[in-house]
N, C-alpha and C. Protein backbone atom coordinates (compact mmCIF):
# COMPACT_ATOMS: atom_id res chain seq x y z
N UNK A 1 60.22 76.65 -198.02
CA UNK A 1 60.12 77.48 -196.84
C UNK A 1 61.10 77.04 -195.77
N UNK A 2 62.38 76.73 -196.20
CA UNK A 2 63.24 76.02 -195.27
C UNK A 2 64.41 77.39 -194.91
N UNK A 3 63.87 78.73 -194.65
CA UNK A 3 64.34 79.82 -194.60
C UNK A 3 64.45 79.75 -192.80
N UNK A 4 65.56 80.57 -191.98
CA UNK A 4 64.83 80.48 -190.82
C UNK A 4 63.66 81.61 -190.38
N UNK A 5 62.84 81.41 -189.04
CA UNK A 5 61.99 82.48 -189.13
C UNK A 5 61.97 83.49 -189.20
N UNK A 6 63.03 83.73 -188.80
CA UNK A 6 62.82 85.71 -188.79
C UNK A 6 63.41 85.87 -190.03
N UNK A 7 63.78 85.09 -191.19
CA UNK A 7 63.61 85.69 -192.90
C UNK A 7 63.01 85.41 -193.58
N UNK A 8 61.75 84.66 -192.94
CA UNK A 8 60.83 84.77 -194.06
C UNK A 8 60.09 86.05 -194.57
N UNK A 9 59.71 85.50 -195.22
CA UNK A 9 59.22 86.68 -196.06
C UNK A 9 57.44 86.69 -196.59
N UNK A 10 56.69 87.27 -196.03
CA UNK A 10 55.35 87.35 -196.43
C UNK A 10 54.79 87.01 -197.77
N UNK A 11 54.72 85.53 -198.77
CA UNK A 11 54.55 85.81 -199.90
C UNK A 11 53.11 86.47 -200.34
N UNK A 12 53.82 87.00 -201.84
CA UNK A 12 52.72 87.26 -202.71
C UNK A 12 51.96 86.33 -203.37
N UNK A 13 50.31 86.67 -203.61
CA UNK A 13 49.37 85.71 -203.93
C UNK A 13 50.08 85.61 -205.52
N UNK A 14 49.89 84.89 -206.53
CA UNK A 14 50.26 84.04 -207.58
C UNK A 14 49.37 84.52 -208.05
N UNK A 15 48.22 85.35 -208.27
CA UNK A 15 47.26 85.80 -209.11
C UNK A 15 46.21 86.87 -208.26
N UNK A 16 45.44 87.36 -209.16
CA UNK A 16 44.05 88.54 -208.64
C UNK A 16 43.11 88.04 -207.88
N UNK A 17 42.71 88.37 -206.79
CA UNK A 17 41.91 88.27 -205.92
C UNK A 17 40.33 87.53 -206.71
N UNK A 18 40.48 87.46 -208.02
CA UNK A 18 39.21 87.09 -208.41
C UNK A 18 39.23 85.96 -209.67
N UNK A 19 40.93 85.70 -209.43
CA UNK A 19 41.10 84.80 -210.37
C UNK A 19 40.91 83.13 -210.52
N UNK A 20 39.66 82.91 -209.15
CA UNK A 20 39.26 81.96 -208.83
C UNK A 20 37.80 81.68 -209.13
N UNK A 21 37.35 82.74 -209.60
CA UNK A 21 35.94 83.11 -209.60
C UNK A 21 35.26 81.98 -210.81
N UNK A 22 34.34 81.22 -210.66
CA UNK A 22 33.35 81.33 -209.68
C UNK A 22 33.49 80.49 -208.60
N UNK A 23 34.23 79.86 -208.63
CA UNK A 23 34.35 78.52 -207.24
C UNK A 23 35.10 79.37 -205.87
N UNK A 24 35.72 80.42 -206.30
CA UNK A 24 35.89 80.43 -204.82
C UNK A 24 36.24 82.31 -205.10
N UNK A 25 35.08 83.14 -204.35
CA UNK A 25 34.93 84.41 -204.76
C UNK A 25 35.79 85.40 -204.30
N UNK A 26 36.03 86.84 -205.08
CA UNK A 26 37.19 87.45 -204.83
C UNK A 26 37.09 87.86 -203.59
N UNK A 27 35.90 88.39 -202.76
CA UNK A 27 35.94 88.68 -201.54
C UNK A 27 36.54 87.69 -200.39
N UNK A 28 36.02 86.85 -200.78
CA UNK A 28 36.53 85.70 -199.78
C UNK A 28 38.42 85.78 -199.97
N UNK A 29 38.75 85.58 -201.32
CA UNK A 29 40.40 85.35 -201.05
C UNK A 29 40.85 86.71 -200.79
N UNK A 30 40.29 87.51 -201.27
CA UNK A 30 41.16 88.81 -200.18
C UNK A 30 41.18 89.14 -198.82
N UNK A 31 40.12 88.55 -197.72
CA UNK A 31 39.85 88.51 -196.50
C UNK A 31 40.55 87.58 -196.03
N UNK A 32 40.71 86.33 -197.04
CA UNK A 32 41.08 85.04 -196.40
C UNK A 32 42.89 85.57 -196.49
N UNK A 33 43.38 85.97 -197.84
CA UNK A 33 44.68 86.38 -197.76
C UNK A 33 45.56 87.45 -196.88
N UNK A 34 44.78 88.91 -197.09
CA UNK A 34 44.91 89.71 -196.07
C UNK A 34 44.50 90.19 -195.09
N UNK A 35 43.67 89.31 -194.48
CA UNK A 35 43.64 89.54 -192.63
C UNK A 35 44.11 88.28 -192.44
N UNK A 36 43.47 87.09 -192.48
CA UNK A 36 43.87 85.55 -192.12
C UNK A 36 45.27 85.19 -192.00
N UNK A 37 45.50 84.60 -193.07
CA UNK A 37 47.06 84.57 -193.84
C UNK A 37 48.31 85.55 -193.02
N UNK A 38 47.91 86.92 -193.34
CA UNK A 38 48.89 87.83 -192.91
C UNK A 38 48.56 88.22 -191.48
N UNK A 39 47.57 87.71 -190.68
CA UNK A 39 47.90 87.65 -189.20
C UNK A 39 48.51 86.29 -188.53
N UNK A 40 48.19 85.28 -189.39
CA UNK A 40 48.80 84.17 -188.95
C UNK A 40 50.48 84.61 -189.05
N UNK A 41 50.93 84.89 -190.05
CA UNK A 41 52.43 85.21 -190.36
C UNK A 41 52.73 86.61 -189.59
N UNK A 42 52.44 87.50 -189.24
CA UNK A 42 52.57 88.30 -188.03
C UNK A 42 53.10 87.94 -186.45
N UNK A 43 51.46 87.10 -186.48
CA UNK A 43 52.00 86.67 -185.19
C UNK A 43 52.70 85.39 -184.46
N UNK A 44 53.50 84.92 -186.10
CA UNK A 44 54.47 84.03 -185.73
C UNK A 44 55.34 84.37 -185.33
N UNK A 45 55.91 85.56 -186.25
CA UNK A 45 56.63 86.72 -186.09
C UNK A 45 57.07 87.13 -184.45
N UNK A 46 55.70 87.68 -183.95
CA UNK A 46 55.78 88.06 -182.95
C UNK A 46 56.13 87.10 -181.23
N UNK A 47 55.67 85.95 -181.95
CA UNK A 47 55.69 85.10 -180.86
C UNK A 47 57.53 84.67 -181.11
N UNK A 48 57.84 84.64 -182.03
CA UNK A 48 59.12 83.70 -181.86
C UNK A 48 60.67 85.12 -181.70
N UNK A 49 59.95 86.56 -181.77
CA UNK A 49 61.00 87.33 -181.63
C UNK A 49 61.54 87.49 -180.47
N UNK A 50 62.97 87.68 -180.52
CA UNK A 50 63.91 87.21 -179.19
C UNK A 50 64.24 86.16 -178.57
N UNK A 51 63.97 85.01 -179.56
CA UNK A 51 63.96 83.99 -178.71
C UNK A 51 65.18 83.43 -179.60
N UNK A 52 65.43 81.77 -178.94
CA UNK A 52 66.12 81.36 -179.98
C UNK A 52 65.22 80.48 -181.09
N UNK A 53 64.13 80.34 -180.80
CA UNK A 53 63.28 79.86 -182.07
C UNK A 53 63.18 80.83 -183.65
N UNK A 54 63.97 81.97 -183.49
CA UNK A 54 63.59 83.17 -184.98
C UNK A 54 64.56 82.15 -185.45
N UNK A 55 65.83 81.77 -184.92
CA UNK A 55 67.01 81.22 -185.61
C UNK A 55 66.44 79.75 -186.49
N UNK A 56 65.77 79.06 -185.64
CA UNK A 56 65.24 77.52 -186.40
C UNK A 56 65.18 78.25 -187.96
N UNK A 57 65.02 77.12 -188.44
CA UNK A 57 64.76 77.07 -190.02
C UNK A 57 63.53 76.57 -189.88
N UNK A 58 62.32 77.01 -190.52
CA UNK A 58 60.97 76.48 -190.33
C UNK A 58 60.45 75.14 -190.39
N UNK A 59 61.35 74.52 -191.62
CA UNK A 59 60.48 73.20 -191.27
C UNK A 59 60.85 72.15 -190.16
N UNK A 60 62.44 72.84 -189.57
CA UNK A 60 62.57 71.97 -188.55
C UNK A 60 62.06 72.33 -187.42
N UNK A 61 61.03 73.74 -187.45
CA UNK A 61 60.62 73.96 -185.76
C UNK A 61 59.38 72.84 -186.34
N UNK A 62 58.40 73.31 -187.41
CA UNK A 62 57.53 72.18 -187.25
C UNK A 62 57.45 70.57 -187.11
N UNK A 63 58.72 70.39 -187.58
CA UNK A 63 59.02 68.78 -187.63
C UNK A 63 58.86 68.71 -185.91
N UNK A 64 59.14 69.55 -185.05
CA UNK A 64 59.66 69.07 -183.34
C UNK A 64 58.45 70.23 -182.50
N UNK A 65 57.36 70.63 -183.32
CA UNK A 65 56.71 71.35 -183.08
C UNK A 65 55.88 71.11 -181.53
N UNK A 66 55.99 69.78 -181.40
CA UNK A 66 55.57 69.86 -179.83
C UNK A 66 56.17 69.97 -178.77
N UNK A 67 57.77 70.47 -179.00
CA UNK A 67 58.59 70.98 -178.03
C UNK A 67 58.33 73.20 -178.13
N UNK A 68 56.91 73.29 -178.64
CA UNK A 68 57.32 74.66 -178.56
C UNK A 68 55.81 75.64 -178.34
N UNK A 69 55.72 76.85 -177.97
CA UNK A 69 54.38 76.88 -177.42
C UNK A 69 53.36 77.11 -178.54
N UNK A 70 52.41 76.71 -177.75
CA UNK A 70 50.89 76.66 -178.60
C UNK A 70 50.72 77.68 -179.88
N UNK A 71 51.38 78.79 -179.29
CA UNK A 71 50.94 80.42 -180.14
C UNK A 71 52.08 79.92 -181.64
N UNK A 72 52.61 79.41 -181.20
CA UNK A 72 53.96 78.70 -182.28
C UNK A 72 53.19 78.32 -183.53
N UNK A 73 52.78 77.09 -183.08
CA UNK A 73 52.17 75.58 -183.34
C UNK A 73 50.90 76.58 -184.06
N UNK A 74 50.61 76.76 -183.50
CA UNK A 74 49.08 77.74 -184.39
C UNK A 74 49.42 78.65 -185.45
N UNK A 75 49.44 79.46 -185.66
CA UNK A 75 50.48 80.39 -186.31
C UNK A 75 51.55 80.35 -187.10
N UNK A 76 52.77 79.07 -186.57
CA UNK A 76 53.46 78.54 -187.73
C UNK A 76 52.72 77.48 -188.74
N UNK A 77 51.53 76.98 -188.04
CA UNK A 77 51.22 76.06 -188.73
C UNK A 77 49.95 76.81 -189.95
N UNK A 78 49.35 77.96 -189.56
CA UNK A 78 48.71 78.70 -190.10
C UNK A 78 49.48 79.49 -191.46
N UNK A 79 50.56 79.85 -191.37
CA UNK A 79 51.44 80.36 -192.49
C UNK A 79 51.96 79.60 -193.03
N UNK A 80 52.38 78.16 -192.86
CA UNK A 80 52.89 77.16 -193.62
C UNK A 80 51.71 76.88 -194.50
N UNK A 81 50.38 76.50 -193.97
CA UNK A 81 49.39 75.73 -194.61
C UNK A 81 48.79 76.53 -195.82
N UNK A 82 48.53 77.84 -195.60
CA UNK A 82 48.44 78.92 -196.56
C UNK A 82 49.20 79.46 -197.42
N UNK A 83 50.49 79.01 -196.82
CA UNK A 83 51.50 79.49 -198.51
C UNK A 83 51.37 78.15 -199.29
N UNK A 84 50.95 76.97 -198.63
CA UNK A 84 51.33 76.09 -199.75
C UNK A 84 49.97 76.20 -200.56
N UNK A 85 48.56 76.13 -199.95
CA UNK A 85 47.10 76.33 -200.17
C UNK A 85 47.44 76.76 -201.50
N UNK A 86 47.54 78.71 -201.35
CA UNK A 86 47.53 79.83 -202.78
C UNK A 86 48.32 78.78 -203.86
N UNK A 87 49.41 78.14 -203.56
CA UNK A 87 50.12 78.01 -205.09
C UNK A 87 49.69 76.72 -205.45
N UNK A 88 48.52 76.16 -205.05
CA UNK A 88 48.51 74.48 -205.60
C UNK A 88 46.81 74.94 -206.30
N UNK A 89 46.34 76.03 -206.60
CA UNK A 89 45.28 76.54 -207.61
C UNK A 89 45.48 77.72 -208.21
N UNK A 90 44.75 77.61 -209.28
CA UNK A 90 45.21 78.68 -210.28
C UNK A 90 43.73 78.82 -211.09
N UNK A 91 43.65 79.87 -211.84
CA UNK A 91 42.38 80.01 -212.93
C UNK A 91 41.93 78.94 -214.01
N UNK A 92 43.00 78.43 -214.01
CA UNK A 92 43.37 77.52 -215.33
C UNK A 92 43.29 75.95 -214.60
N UNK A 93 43.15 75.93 -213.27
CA UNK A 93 43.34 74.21 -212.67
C UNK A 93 42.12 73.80 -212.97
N UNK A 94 42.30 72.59 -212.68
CA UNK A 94 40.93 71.24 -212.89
C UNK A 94 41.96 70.33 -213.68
N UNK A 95 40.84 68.89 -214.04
CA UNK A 95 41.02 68.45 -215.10
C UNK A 95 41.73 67.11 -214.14
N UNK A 96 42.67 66.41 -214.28
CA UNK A 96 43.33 65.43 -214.13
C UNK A 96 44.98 65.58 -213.82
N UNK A 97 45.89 65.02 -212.63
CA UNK A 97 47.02 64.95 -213.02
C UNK A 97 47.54 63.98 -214.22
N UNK A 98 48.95 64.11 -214.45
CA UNK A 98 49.30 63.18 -215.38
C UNK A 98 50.80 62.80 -215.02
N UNK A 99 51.19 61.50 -215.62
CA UNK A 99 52.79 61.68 -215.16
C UNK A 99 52.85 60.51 -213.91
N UNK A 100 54.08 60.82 -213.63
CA UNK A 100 54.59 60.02 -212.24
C UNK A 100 53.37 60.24 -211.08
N UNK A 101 52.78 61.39 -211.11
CA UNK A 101 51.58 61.84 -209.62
C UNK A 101 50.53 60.83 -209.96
N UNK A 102 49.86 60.94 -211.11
CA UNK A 102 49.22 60.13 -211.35
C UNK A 102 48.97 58.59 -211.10
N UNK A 103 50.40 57.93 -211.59
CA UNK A 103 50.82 56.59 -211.47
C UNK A 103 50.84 56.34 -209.72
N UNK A 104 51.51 57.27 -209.03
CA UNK A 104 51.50 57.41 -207.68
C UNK A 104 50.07 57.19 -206.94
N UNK A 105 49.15 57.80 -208.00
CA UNK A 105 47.53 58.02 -207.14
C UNK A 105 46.96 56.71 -207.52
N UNK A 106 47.32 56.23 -208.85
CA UNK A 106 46.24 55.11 -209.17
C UNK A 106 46.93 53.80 -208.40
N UNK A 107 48.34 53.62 -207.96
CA UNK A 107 48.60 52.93 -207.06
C UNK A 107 47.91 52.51 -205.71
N UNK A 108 48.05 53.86 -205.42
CA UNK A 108 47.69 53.84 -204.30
C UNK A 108 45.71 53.66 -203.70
N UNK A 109 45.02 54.41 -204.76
CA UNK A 109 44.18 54.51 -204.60
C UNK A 109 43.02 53.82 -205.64
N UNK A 110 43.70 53.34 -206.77
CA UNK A 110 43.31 52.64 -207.96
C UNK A 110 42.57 53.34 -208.58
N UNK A 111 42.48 54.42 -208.79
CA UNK A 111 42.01 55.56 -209.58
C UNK A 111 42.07 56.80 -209.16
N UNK A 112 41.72 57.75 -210.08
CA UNK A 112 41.65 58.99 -209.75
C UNK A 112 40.16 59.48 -209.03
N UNK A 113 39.07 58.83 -209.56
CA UNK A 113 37.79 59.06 -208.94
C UNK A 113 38.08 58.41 -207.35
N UNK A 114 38.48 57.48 -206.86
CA UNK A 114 38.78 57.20 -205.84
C UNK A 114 39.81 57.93 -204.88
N UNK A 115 40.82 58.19 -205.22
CA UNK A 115 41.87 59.33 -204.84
C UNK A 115 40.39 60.36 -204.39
N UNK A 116 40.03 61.34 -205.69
CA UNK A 116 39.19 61.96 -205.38
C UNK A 116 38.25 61.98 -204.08
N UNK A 117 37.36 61.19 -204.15
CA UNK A 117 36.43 60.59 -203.17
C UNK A 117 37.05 60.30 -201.60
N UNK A 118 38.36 59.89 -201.80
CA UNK A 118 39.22 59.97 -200.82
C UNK A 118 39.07 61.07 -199.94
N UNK A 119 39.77 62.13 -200.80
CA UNK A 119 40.34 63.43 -200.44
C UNK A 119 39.20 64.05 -199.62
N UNK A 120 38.00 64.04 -200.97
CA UNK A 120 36.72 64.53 -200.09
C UNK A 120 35.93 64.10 -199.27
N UNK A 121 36.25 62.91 -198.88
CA UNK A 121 35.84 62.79 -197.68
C UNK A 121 35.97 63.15 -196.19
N UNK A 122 37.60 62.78 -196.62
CA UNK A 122 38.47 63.54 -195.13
C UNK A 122 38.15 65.13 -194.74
N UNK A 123 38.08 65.68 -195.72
CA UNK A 123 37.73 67.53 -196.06
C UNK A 123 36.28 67.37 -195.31
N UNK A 124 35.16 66.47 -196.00
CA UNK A 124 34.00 67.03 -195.23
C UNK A 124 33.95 66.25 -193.84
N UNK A 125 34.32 65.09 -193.69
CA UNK A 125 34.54 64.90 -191.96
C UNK A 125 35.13 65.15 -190.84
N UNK A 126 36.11 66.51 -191.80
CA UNK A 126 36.83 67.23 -190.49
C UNK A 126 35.82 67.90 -189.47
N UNK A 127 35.98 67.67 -188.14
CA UNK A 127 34.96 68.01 -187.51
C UNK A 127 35.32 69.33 -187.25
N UNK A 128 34.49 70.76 -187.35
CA UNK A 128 34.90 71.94 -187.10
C UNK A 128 36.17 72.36 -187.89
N UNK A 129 37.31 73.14 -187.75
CA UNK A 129 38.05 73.39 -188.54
C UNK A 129 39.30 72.75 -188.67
N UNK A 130 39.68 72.94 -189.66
CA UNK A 130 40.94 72.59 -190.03
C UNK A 130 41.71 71.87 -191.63
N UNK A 131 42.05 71.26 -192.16
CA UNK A 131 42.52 70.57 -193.18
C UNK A 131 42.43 69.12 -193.91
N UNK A 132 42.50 69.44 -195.34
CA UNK A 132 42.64 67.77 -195.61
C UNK A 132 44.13 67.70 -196.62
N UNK A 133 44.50 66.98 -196.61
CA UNK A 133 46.11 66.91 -197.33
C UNK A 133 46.37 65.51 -198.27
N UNK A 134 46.75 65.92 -198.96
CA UNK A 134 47.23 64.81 -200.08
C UNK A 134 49.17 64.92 -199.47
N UNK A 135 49.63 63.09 -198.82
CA UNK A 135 50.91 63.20 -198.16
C UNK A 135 51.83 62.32 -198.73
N UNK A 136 52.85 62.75 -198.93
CA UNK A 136 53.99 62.08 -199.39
C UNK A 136 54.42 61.18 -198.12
N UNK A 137 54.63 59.89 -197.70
CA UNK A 137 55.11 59.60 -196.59
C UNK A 137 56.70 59.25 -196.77
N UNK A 138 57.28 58.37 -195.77
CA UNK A 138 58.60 58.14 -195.68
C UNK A 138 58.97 57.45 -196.31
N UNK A 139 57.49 56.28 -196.41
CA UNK A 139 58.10 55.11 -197.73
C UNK A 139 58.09 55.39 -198.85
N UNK A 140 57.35 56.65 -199.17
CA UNK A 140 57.52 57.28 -200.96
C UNK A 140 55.96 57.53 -201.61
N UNK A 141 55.05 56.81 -200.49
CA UNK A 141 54.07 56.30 -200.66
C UNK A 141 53.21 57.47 -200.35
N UNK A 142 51.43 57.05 -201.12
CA UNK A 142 51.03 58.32 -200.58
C UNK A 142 49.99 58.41 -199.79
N UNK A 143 49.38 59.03 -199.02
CA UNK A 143 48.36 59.23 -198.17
C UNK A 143 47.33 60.18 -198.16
N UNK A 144 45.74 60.23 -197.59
CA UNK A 144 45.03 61.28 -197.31
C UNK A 144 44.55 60.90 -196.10
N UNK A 145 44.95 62.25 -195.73
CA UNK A 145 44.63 62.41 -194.02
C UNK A 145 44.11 63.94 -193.95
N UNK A 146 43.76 64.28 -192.82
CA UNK A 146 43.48 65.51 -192.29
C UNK A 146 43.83 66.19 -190.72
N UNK A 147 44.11 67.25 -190.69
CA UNK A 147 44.31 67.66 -189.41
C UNK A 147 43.65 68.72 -189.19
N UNK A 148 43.57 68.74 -187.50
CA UNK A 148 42.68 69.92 -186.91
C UNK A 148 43.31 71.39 -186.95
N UNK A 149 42.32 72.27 -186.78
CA UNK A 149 43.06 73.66 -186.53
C UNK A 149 43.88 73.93 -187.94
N UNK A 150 45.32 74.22 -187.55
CA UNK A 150 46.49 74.87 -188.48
C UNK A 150 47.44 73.72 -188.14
N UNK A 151 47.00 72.48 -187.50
CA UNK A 151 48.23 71.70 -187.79
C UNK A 151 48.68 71.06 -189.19
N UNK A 152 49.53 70.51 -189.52
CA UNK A 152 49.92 69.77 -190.82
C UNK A 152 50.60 68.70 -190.48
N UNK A 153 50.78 67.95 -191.42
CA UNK A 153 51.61 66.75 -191.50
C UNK A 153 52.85 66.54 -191.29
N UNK A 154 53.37 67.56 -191.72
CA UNK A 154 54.76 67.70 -191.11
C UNK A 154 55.06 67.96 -189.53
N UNK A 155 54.04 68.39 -188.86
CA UNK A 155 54.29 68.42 -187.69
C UNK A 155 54.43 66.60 -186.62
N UNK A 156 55.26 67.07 -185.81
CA UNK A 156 55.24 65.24 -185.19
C UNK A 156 54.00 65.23 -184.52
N UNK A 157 52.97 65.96 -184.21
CA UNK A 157 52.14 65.95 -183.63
C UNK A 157 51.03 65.04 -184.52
N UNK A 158 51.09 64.90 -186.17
CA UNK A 158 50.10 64.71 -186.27
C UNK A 158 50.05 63.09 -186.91
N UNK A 159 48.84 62.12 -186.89
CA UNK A 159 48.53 60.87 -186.68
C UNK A 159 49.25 60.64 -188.22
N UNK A 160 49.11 60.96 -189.60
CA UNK A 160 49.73 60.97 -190.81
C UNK A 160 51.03 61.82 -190.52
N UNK A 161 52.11 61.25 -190.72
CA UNK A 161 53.08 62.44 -190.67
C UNK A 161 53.95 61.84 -192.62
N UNK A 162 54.02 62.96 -193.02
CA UNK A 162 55.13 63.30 -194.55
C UNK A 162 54.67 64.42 -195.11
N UNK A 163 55.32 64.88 -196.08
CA UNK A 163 55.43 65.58 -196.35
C UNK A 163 54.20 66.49 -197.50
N UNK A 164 53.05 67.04 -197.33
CA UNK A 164 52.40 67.87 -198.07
C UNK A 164 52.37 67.95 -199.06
N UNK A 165 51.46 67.78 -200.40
CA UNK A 165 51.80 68.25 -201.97
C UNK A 165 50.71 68.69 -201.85
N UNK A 166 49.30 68.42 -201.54
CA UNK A 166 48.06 69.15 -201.52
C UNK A 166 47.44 69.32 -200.09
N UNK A 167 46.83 70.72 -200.44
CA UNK A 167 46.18 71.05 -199.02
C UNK A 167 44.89 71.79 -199.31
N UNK A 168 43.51 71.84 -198.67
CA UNK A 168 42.58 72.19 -198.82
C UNK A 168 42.12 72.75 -197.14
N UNK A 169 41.79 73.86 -196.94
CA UNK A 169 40.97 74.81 -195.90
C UNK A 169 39.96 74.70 -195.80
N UNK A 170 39.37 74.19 -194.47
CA UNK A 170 38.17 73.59 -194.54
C UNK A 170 37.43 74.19 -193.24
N UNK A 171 38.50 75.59 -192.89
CA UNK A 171 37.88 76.86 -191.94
C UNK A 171 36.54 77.19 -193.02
N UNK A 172 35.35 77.53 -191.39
CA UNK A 172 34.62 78.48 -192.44
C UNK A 172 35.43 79.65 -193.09
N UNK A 173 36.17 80.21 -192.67
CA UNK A 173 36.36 81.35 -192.96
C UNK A 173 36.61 81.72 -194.38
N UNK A 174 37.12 80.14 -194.77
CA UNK A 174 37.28 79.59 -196.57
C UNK A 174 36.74 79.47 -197.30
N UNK A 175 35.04 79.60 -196.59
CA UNK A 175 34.03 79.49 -198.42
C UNK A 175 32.86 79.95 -197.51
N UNK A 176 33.03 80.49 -196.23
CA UNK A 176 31.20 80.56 -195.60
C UNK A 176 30.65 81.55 -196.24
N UNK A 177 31.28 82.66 -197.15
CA UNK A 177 30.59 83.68 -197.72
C UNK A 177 29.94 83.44 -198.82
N UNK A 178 30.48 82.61 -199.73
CA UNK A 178 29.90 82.01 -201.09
C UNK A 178 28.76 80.97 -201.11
N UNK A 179 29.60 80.02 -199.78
CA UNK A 179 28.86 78.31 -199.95
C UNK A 179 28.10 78.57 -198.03
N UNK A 180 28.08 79.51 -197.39
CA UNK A 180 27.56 79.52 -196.23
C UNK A 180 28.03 77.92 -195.71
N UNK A 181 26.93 76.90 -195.06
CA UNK A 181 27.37 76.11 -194.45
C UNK A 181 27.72 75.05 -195.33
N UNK A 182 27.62 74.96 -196.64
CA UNK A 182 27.62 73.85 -197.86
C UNK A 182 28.86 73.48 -198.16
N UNK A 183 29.82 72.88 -197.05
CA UNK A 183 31.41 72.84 -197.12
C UNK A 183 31.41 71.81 -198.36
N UNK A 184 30.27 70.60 -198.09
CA UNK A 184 30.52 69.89 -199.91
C UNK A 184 30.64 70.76 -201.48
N UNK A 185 29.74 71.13 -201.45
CA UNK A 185 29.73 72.17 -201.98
C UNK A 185 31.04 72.89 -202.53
N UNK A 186 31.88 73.57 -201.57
CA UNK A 186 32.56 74.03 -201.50
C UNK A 186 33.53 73.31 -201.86
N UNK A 187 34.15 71.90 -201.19
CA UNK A 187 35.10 71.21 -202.02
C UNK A 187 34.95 70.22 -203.39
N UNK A 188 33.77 70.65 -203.56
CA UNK A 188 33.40 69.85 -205.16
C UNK A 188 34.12 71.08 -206.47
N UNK A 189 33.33 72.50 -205.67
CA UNK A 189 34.25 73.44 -206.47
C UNK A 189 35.63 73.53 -206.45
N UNK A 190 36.49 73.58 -205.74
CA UNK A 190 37.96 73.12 -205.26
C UNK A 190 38.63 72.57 -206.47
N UNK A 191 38.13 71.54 -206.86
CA UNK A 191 38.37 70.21 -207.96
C UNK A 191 38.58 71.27 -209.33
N UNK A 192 38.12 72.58 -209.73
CA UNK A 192 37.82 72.70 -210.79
C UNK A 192 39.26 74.54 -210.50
N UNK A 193 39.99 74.64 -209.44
CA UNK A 193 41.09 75.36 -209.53
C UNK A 193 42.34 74.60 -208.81
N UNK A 194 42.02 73.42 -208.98
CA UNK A 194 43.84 72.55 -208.27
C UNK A 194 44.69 72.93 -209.72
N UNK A 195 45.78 73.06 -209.52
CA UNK A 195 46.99 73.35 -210.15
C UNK A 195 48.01 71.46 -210.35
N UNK A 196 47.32 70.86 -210.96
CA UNK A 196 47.97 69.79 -211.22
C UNK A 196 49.35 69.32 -211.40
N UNK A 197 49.59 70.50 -212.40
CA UNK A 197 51.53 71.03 -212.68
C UNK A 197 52.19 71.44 -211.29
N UNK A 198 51.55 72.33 -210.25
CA UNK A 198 52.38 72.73 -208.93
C UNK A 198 52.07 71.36 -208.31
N UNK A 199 50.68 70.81 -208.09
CA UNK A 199 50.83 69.72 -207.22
C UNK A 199 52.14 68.50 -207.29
N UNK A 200 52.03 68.04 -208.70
CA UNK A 200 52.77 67.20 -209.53
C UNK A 200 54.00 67.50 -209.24
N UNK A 201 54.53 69.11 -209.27
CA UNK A 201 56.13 69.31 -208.89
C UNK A 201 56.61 69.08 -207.50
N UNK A 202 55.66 69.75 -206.52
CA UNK A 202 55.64 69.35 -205.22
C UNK A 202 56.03 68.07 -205.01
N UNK A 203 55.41 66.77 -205.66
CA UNK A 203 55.49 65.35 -205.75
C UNK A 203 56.66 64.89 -205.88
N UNK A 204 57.19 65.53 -207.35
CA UNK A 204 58.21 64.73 -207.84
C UNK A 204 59.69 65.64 -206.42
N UNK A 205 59.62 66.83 -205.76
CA UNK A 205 60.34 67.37 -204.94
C UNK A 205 60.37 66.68 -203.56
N UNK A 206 59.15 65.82 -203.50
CA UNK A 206 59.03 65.15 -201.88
C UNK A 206 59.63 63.84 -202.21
N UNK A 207 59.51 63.39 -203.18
CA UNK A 207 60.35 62.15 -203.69
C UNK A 207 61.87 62.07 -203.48
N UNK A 208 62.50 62.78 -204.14
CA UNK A 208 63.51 63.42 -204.33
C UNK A 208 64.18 63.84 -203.20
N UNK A 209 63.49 64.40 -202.46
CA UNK A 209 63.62 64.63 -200.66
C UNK A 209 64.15 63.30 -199.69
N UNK A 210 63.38 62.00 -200.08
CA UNK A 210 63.37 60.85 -198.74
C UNK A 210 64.83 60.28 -199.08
């Protein structure tokens, strides 16, 4: 997404509105995709036209994101977090990474059940809304953190800063129809549509990046 703003381009979801089913139901990702999603990317749109911010290239307005206004910061950070969200699950995810991500997680975290346990923790102690992220940092190394609202990691604003390979939505607006207030719940199902192969490529691309 290193396009500048005014060419991005609204993506398309990677599969059917119900190709998540049963962990995360078709109603929900079509509400969550087309009103959510596509008002966040609207009114990035709208906020940054005429200015000289359409010209930035996106990830460098977020990298300096606290030189720019709020409606920005919300909104860019809302369409970043959701295009990466859709492509890191699929019908077919669960199961285990393998490979270099792997070696990366059991480093860091000395297993995968721990990684795990990690992840979900940060997800259910976000207080009110916002994110939990699996982060590539500067040293190569990896991290789980979470941020409020639509911020991300890439922004300088936030306490973890590198670069994103996994992201999880931890708005109600992301499972209150299925799992009502049962956000555990909700990210235990999670576990059983991650896309291991997109996460894993993401990985070996943030590497490759520092």
């Amino acid at each position: 997404m290193n396009n500048t703003i005014k060419d991005l381009i609204f993506p398309s979801l990677p599969y059917a509105f119900d190709a998540l089913e049963p962990y995360i139901d078709a109603m929900t990702m079509e509400i969550h995709y087309t009103k959510h999603h596509k008002a966040y990317f609207d009114n990035l749109q709208n906020a940054v036209k005429g200015t000289e911010m359409a010209d930035l290239h996106f990830n460098e307005l977020l990298r300096n994101i606290s030189r720019y206004p709020t409606s920005v910061r919300n909104n860019g950070g809302g369409h970043y977090n959701h295009s990466l969200f859709w492509t890191i699950m699929n019908g077919k995810g669960g199961g285990e990474p393998t490979g270099e991500l792997l070696d990366a997680i059991v480093r860091k975290f000395n297993s995968f059940d721990e990684f795990k346990k990690a992840f979900a923790d940060a997800a259910k102690t976000r207080f009110g809304s916002g994110w939990a992220w699996l982060v590539v940092k500067k040293d190569g190394s990896l991290a789980v953190s979470s941020t409020p609202n639509q911020d991300n990691p890439l922004m300088d604003v936030a306490e973890c800063k590198g670069i994103p390979v996994m992201g999880l939505d931890v708005w109600e607006h992301a499972y209150y129809l299925k799992y009502q207030n049962r956000r555990p719940d909700y990210i235990e199902g999670f576990w059983n549509v991650v896309s291991w192969e997109q996460v894993s490529k993401y990985y070996s691309d943030a590497i490759k990046s520092l």
